[in-house]
Protein backbone atom coordinates (compact mmCIF):
# COMPACT_ATOMS: atom_id res chain seq x y z
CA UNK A 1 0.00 0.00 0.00
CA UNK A 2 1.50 3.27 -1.01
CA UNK A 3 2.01 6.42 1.33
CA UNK A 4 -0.93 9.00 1.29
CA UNK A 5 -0.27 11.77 0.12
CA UNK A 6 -0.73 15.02 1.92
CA UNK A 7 -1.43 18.44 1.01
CA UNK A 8 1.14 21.42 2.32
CA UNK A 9 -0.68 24.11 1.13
CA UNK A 10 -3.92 25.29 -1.03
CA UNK A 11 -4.63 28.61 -2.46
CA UNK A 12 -8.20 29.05 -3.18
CA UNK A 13 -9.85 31.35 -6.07
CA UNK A 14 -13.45 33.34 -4.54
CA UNK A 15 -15.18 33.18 -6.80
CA UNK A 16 -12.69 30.42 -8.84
CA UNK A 17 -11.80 32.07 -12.23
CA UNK A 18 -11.92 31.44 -15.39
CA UNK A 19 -9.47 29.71 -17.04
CA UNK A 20 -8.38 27.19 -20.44
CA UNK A 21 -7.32 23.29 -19.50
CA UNK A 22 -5.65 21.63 -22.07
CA UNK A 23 -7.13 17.99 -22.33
CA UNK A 24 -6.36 15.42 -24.83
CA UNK A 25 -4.70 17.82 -27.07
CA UNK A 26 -7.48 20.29 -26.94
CA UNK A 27 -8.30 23.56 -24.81
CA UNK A 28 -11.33 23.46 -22.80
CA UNK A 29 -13.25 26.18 -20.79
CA UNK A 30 -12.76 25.30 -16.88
CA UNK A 31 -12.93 26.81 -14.10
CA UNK A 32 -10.03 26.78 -11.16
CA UNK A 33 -11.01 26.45 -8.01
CA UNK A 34 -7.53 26.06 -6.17
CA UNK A 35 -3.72 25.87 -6.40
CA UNK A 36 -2.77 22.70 -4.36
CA UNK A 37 0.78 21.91 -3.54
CA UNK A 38 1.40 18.24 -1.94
CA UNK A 39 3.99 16.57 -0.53
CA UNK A 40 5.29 14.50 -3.74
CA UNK A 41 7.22 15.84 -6.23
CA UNK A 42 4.16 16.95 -9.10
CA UNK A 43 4.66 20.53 -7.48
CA UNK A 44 1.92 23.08 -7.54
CA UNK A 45 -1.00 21.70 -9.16
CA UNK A 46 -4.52 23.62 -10.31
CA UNK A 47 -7.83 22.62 -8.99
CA UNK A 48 -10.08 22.28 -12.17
CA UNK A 49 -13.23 21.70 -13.52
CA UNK A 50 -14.29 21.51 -17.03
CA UNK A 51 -17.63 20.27 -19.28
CA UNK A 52 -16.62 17.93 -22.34
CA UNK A 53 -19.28 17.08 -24.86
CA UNK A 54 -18.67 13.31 -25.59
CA UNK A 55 -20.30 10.85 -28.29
CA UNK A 56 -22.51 9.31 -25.08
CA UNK A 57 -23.21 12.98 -23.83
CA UNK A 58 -21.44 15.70 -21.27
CA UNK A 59 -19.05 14.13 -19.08
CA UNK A 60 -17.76 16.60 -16.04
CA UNK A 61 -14.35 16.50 -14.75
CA UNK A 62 -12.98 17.57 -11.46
CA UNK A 63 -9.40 17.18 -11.25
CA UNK A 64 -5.95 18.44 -10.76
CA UNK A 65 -3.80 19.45 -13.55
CA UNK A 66 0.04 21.00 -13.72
CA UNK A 67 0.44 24.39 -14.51
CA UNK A 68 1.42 23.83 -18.13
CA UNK A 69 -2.03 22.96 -19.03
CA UNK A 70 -3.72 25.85 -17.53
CA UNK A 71 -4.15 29.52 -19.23
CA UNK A 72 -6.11 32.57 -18.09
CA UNK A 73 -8.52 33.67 -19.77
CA UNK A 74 -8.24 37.22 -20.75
């Protein structure tokens, strides 16, 4: 069983703001809640959340991406 993983510190976004998530290639409007630093070595990470329209219908994610593929949206 691996070690859990713990987080050192979290900047949070009230309201979150608006931002791009690159996904599969593509950039998709999301929204970041959060940046979330833990205690492996991924470094800061953003708090996300994004709509995709898929072949079967919408599918929501809620996840954690590196900064890299996260952009502001002007």
């Amino acid at each position: 069983m691996a070690d859990p993983i713990r987080l050192l510190e979290e900047r949070h976004f009230d309201p979150p703001r608006s931002v791009e998530v690159e996904h599969n290639g593509s950039w998709w409007p999301a929204s970041q809640s959060a940046w979330r630093l833990c205690d492996d070595d991924r470094g800061w990470m953003a708090d996300v959340t994004w709509v995709e329209q898929h072949e079967w219908g919408p599918g929501k994610y809620l996840t954690m991406v590196p900064p890299q593929r996260v952009r502001g949206v002007p």
